[in-house]
PDB file of N, CA and C in Angstrom:
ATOM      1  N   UNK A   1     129.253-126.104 -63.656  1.00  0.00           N
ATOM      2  CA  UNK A   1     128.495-127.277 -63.236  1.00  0.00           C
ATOM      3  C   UNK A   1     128.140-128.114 -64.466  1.00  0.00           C
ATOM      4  N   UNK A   2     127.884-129.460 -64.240  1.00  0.00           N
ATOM      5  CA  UNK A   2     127.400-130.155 -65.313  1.00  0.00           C
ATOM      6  C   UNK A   2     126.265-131.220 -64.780  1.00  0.00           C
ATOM      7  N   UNK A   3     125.427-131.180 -65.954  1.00  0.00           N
ATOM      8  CA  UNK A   3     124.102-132.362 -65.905  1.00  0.00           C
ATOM      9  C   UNK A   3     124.760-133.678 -65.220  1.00  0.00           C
ATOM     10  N   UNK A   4     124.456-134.571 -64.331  1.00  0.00           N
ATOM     11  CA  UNK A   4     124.772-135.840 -64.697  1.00  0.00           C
ATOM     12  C   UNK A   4     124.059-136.755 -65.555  1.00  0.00           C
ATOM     13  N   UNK A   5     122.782-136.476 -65.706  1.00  0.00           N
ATOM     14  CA  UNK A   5     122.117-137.531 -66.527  1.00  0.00           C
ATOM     15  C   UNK A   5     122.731-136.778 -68.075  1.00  0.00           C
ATOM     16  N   UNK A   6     122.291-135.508 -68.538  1.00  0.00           N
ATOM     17  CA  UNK A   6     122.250-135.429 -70.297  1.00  0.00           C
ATOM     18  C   UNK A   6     123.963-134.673 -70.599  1.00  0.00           C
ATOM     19  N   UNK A   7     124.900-134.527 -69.687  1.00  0.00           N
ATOM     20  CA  UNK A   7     126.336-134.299 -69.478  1.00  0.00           C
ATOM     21  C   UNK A   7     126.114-132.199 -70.187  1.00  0.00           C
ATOM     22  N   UNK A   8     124.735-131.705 -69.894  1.00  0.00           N
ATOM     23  CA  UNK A   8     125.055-130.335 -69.755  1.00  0.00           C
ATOM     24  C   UNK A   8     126.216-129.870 -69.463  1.00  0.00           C
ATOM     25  N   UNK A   9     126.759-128.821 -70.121  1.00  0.00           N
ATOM     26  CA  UNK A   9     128.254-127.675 -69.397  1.00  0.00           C
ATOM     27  C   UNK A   9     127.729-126.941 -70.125  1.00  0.00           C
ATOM     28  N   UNK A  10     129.020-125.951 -69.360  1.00  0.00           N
ATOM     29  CA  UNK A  10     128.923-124.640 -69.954  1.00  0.00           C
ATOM     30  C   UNK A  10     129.249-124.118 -71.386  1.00  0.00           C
ATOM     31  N   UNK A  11     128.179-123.004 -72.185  1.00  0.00           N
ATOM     32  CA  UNK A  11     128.700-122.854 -73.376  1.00  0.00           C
ATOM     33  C   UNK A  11     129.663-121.962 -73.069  1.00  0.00           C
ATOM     34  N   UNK A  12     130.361-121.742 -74.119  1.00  0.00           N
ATOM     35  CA  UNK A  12     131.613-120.247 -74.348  1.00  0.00           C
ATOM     36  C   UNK A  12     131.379-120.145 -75.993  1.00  0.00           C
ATOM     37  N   UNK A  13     131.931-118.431 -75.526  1.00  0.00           N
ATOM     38  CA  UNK A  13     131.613-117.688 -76.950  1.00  0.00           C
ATOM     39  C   UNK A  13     132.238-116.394 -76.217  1.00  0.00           C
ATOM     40  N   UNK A  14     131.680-115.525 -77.058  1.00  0.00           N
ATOM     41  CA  UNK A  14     132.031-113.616 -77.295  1.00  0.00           C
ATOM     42  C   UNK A  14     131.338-113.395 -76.385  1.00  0.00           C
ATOM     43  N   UNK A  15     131.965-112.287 -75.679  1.00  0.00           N
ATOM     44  CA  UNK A  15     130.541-111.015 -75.641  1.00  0.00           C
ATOM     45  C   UNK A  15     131.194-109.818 -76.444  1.00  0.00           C
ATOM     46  N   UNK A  16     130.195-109.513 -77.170  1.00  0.00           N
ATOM     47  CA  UNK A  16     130.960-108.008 -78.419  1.00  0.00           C
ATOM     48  C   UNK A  16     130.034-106.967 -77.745  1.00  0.00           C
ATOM     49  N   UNK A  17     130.822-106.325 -77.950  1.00  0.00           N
ATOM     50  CA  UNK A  17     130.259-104.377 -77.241  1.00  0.00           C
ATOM     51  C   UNK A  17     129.808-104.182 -78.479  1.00  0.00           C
ATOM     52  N   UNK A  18     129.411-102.820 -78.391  1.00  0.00           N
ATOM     53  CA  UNK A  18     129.037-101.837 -79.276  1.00  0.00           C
ATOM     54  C   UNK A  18     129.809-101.486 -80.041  1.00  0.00           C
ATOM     55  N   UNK A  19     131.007-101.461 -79.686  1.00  0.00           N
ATOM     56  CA  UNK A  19     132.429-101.194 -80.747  1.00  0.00           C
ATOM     57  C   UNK A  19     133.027-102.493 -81.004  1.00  0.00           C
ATOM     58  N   UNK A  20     132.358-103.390 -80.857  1.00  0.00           N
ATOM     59  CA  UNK A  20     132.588-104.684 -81.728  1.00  0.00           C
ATOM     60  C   UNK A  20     133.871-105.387 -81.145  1.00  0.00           C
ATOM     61  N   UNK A  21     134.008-105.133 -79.709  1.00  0.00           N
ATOM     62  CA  UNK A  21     135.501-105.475 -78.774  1.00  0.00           C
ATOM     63  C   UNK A  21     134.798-106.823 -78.729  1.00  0.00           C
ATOM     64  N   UNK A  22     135.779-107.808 -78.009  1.00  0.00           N
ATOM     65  CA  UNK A  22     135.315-109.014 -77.912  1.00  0.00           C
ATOM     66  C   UNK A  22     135.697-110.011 -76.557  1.00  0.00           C
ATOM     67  N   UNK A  23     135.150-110.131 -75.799  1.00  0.00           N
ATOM     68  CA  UNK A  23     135.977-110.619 -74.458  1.00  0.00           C
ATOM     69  C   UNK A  23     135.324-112.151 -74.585  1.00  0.00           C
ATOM     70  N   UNK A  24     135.865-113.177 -73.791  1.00  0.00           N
ATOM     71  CA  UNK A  24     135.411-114.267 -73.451  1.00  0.00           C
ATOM     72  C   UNK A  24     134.080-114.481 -72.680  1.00  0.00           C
ATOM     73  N   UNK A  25     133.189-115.239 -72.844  1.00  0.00           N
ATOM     74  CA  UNK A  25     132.194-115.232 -71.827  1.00  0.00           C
ATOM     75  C   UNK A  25     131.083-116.395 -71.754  1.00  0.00           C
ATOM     76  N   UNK A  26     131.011-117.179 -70.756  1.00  0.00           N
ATOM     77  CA  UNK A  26     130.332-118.221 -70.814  1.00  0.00           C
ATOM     78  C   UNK A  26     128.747-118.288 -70.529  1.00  0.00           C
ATOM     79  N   UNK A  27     128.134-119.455 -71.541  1.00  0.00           N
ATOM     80  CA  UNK A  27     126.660-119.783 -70.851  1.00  0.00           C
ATOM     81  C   UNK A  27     126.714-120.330 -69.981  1.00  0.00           C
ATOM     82  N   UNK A  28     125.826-120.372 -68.729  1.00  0.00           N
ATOM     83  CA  UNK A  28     126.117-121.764 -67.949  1.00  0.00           C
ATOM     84  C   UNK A  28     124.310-122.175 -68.257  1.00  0.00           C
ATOM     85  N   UNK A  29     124.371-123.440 -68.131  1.00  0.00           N
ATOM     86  CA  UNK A  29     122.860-124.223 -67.953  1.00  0.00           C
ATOM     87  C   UNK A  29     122.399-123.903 -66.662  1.00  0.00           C
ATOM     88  N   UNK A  30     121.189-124.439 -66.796  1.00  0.00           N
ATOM     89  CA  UNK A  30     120.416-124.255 -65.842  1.00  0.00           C
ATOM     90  C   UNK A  30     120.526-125.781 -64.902  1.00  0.00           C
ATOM     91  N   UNK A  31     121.226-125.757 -64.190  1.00  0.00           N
ATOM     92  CA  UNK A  31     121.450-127.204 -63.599  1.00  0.00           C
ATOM     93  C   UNK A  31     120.890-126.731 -61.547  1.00  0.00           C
ATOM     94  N   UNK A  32     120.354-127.865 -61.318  1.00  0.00           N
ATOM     95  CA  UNK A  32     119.756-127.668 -60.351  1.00  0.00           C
ATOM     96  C   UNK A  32     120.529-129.133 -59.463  1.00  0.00           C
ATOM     97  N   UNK A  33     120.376-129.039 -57.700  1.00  0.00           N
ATOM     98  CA  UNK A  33     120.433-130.263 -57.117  1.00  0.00           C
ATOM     99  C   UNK A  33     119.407-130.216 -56.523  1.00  0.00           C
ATOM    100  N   UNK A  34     118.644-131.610 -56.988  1.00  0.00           N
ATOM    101  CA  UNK A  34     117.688-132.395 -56.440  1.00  0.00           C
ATOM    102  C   UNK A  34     117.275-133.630 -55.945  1.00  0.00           C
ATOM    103  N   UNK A  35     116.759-133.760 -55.111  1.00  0.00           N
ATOM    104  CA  UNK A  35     117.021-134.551 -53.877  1.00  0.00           C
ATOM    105  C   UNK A  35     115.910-135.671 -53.974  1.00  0.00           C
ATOM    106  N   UNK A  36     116.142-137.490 -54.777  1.00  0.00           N
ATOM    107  CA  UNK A  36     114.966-137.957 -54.710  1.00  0.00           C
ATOM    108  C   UNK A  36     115.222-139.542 -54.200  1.00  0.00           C
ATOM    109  N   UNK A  37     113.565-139.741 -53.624  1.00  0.00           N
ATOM    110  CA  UNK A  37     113.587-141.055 -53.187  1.00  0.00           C
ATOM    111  C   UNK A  37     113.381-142.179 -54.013  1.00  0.00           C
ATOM    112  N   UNK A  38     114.454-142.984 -53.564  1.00  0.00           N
ATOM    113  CA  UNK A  38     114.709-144.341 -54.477  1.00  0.00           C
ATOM    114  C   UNK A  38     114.318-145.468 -53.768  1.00  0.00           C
ATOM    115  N   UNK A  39     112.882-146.051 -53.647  1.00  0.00           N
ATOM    116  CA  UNK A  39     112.667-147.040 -52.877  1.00  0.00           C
ATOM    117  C   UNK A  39     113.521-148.080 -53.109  1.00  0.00           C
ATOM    118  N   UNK A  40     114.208-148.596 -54.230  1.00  0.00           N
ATOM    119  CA  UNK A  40     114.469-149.839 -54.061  1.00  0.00           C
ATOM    120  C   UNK A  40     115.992-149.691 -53.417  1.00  0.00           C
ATOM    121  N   UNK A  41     116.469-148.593 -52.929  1.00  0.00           N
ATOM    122  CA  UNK A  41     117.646-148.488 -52.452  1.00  0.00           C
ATOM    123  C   UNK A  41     117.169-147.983 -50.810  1.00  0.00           C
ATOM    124  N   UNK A  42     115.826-147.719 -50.744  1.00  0.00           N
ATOM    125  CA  UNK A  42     115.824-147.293 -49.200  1.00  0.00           C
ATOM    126  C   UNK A  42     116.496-145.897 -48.661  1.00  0.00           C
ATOM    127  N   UNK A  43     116.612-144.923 -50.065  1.00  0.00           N
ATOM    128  CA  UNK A  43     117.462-143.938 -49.200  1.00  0.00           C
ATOM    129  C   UNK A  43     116.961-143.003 -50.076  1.00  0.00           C
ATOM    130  N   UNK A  44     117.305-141.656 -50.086  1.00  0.00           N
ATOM    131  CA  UNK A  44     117.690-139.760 -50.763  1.00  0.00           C
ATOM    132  C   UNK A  44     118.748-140.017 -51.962  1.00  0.00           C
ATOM    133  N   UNK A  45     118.552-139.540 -52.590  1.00  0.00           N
ATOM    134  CA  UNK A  45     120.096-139.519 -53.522  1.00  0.00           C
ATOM    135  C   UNK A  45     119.864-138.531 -54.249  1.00  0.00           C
ATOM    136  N   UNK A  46     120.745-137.469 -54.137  1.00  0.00           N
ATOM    137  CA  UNK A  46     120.938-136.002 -54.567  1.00  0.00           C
ATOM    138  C   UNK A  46     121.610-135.865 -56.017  1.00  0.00           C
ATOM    139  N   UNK A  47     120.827-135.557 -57.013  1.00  0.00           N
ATOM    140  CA  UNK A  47     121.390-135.746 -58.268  1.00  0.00           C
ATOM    141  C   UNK A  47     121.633-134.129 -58.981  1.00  0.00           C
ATOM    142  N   UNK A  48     122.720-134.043 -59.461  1.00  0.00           N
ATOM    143  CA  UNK A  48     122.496-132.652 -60.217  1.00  0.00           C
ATOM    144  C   UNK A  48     121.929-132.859 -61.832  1.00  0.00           C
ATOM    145  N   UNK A  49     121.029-132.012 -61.727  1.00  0.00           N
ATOM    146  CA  UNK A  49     120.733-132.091 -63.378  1.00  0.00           C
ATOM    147  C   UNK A  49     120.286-130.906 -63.550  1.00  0.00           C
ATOM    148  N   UNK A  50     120.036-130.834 -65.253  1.00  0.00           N
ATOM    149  CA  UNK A  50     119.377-129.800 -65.786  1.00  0.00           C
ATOM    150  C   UNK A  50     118.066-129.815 -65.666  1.00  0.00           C
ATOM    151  N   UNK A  51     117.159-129.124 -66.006  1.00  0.00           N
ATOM    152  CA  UNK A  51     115.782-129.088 -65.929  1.00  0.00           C
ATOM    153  C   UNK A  51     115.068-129.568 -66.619  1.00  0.00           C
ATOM    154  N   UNK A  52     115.772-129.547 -68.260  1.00  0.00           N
ATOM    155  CA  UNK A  52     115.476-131.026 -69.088  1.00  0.00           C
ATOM    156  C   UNK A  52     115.380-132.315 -68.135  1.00  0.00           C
ATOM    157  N   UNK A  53     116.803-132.690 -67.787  1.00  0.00           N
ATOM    158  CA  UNK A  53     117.268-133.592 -67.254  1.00  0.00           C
ATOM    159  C   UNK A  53     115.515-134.310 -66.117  1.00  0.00           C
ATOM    160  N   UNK A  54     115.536-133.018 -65.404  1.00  0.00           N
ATOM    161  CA  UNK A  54     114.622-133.248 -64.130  1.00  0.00           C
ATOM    162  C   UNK A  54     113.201-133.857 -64.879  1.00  0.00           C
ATOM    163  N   UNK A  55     113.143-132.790 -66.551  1.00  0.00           N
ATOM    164  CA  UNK A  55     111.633-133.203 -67.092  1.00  0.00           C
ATOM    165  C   UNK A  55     112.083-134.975 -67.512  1.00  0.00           C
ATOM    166  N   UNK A  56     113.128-135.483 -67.730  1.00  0.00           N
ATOM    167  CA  UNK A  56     113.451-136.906 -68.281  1.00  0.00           C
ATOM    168  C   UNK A  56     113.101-137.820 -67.015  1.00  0.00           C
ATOM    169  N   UNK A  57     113.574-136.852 -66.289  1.00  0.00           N
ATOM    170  CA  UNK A  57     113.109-138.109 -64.620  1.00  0.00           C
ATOM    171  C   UNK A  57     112.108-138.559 -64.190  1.00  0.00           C
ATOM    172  N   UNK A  58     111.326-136.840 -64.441  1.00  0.00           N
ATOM    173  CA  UNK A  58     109.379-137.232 -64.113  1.00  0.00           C
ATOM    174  C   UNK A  58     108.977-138.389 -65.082  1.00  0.00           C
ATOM    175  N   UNK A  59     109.286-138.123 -66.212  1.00  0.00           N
ATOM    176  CA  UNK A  59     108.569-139.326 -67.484  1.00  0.00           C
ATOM    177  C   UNK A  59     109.218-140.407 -66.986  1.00  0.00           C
ATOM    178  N   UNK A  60     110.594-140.680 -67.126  1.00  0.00           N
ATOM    179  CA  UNK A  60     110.862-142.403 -67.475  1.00  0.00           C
ATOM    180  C   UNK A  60     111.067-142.495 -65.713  1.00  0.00           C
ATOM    181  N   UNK A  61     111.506-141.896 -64.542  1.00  0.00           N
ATOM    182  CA  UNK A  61     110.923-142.351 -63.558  1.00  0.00           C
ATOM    183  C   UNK A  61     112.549-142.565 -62.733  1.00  0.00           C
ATOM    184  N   UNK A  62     112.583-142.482 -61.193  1.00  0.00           N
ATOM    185  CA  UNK A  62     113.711-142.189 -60.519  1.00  0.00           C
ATOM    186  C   UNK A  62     114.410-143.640 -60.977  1.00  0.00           C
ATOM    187  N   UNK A  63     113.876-144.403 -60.417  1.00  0.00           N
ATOM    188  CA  UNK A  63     114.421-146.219 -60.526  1.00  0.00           C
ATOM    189  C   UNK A  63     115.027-146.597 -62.111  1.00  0.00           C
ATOM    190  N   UNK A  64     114.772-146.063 -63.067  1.00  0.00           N
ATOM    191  CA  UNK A  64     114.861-146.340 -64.743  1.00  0.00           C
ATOM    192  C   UNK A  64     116.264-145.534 -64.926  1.00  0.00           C
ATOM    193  N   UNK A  65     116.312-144.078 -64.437  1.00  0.00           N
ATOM    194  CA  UNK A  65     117.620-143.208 -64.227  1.00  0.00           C
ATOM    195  C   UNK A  65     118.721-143.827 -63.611  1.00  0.00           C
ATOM    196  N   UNK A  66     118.473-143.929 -62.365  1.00  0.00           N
ATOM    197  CA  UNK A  66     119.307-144.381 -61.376  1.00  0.00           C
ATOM    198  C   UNK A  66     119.971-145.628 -62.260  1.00  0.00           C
ATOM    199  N   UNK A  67     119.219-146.558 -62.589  1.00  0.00           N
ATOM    200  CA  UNK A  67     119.613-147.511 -63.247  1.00  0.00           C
ATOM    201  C   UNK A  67     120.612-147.115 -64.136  1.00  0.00           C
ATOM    202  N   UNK A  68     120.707-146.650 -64.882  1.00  0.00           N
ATOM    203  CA  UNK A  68     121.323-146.096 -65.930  1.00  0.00           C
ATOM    204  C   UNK A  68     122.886-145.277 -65.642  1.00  0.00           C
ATOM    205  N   UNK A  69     121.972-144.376 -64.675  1.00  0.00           N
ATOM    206  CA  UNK A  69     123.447-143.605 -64.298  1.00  0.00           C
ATOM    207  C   UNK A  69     124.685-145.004 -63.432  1.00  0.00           C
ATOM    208  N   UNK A  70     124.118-145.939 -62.881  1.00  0.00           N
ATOM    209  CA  UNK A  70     125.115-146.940 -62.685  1.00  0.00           C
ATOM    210  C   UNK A  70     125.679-148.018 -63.461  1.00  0.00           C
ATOM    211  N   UNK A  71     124.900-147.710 -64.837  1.00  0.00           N
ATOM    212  CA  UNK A  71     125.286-148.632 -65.827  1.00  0.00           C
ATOM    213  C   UNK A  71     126.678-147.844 -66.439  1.00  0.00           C
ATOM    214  N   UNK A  72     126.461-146.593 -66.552  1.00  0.00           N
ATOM    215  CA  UNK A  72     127.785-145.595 -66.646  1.00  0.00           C
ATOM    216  C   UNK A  72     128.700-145.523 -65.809  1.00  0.00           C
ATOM    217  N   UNK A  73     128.647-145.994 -64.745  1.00  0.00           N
ATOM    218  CA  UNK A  73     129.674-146.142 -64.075  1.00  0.00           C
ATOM    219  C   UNK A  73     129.708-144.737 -62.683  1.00  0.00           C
ATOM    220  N   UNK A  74     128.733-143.761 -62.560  1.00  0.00           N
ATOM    221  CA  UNK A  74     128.335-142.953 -62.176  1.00  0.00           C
ATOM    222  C   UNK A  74     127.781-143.202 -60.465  1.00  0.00           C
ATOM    223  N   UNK A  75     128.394-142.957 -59.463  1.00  0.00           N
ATOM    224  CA  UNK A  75     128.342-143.060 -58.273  1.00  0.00           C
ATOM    225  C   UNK A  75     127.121-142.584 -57.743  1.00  0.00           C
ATOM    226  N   UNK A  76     126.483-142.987 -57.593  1.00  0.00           N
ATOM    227  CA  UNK A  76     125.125-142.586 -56.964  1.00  0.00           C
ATOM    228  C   UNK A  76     124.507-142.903 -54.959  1.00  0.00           C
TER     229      UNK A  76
END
């Protein structure tokens, strides 16, 4: 999964055993879908983000985001 607002993915790296073997293995973020109202659009709009992401929304605010994510070109 990935952030749409701060473009979160997944990390990759090792996982090493005890005998120092080494396999592939990924972080994933903490990405959530959440569901918010956009008065000046009159509707829900379900955004995935991280939890950063979600703390960036409370501060600068749904309408300031939204904005943004369509300045990127980002389907909302």
């Amino acid at each position: 999964m990935r952030c749409q607002l701060t473009g979160r993915e997944p990390g990759f790296g090792n996982r090493v055993s005890h005998s120092h073997r080494k396999t592939r293995r990924r972080w994933n973020p903490n990405v959530q879908r959440k569901r918010y109202w956009v008065p000046s659009l009159n509707r829900f709009v379900t955004l995935t983000l991280s939890t950063k992401a979600i703390k960036t929304v409370d501060k600068q605010g749904i309408e300031s985001v939204v904005a943004r994510l369509r300045a990127q070109g980002v389907r909302v």
